[in-house]
C-alpha atoms as a PDB file:
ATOM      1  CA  UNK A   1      36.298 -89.539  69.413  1.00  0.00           C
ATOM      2  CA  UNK A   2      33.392 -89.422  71.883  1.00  0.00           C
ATOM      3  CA  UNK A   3      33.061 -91.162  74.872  1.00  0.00           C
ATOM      4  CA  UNK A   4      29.602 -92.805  73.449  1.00  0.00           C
ATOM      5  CA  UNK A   5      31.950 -94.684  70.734  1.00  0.00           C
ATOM      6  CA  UNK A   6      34.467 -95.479  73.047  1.00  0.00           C
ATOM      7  CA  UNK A   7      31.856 -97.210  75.591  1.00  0.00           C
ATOM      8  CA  UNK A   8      29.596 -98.696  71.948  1.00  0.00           C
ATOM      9  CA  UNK A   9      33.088-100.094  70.834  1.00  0.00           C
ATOM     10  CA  UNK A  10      33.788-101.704  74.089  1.00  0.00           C
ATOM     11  CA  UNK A  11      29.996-103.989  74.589  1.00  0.00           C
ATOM     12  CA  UNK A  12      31.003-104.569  71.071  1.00  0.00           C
ATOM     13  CA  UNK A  13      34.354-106.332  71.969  1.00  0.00           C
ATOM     14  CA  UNK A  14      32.490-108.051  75.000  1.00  0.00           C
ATOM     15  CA  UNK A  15      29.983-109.471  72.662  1.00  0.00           C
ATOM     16  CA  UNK A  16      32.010-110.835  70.215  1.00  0.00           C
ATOM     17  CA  UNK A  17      34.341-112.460  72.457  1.00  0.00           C
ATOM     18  CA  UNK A  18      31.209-114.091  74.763  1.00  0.00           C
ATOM     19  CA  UNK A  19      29.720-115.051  71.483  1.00  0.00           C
ATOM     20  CA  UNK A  20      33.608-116.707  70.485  1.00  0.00           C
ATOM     21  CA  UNK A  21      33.872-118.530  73.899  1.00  0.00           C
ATOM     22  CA  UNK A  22      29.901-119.572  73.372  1.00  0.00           C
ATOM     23  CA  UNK A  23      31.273-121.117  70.308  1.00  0.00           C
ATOM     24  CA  UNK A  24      34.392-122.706  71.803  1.00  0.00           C
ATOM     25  CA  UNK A  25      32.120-124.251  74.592  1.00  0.00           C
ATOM     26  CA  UNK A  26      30.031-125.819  72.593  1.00  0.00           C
ATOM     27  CA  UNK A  27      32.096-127.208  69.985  1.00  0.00           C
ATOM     28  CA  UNK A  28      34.398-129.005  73.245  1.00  0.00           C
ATOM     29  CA  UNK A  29      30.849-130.540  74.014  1.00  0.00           C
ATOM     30  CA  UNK A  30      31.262-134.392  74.812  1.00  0.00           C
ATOM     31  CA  UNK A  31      28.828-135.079  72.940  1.00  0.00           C
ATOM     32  CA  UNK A  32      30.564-133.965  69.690  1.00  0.00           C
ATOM     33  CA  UNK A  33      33.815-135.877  69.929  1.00  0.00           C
ATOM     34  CA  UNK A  34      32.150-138.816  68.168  1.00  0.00           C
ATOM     35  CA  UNK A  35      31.351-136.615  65.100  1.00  0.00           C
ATOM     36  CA  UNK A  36      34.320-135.019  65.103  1.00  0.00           C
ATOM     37  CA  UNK A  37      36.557-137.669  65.424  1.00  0.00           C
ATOM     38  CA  UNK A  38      34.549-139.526  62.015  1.00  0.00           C
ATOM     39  CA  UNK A  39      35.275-136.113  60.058  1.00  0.00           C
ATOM     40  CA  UNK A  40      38.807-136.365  61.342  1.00  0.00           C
ATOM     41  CA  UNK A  41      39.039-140.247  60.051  1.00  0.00           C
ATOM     42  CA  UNK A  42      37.515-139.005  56.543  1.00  0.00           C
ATOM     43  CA  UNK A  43      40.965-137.555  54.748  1.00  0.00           C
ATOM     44  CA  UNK A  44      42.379-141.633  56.044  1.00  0.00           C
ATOM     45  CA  UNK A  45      40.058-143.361  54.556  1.00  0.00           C
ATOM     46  CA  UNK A  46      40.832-145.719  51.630  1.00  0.00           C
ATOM     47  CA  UNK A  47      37.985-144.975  49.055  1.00  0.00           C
ATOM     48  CA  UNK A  48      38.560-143.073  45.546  1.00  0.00           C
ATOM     49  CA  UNK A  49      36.300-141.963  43.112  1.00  0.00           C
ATOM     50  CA  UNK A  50      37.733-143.302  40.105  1.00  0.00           C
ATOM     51  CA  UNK A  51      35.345-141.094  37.876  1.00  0.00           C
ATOM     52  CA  UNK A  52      36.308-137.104  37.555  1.00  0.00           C
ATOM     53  CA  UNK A  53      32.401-135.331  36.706  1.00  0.00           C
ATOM     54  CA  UNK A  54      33.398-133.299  33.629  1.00  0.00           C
ATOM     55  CA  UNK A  55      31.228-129.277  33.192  1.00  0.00           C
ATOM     56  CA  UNK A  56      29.543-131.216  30.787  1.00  0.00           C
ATOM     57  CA  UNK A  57      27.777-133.724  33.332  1.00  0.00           C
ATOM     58  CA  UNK A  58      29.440-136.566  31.660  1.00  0.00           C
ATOM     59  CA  UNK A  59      32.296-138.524  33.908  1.00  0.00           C
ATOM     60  CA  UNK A  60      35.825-139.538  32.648  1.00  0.00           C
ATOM     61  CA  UNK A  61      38.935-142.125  34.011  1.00  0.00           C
ATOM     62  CA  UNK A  62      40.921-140.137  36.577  1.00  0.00           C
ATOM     63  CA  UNK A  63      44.363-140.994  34.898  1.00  0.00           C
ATOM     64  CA  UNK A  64      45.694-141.510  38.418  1.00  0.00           C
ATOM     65  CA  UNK A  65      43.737-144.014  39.813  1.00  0.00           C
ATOM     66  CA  UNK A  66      44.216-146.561  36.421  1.00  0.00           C
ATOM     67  CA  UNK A  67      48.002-147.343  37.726  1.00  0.00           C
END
């Protein structure tokens, strides 16, 4: 290998991992725990769809939900 791919394959490295920290930064923003913490509340929430779309673009009973 030459040394120009060696030194290419290193800013390479250094600009993926600033642009993964960039990422990391911003997602640990304050101003993002209140969205985050609704999409972590969504799997807890208590509402089902008690209609399953069929391919057909018609809806049937979700067998489950009926008990």
């Amino acid at each position: 290998m030459s040394e120009w791919w060696g030194h290419f394959a290193g800013v390479i490295i250094l600009v993926l991992m600033a642009v993964f920290i960039g990422i990391w930064i911003w997602a640990w923003r304050a101003r993002h725990k209140r969205v985050f913490d609704r999409m972590a509340r969504l799997p807890m929430e208590d509402e089902r769809n008690t209609e399953v779309p069929r391919a057909d673009g018609g809806a049937e009973d979700n067998e489950d939900d009926r008990r």
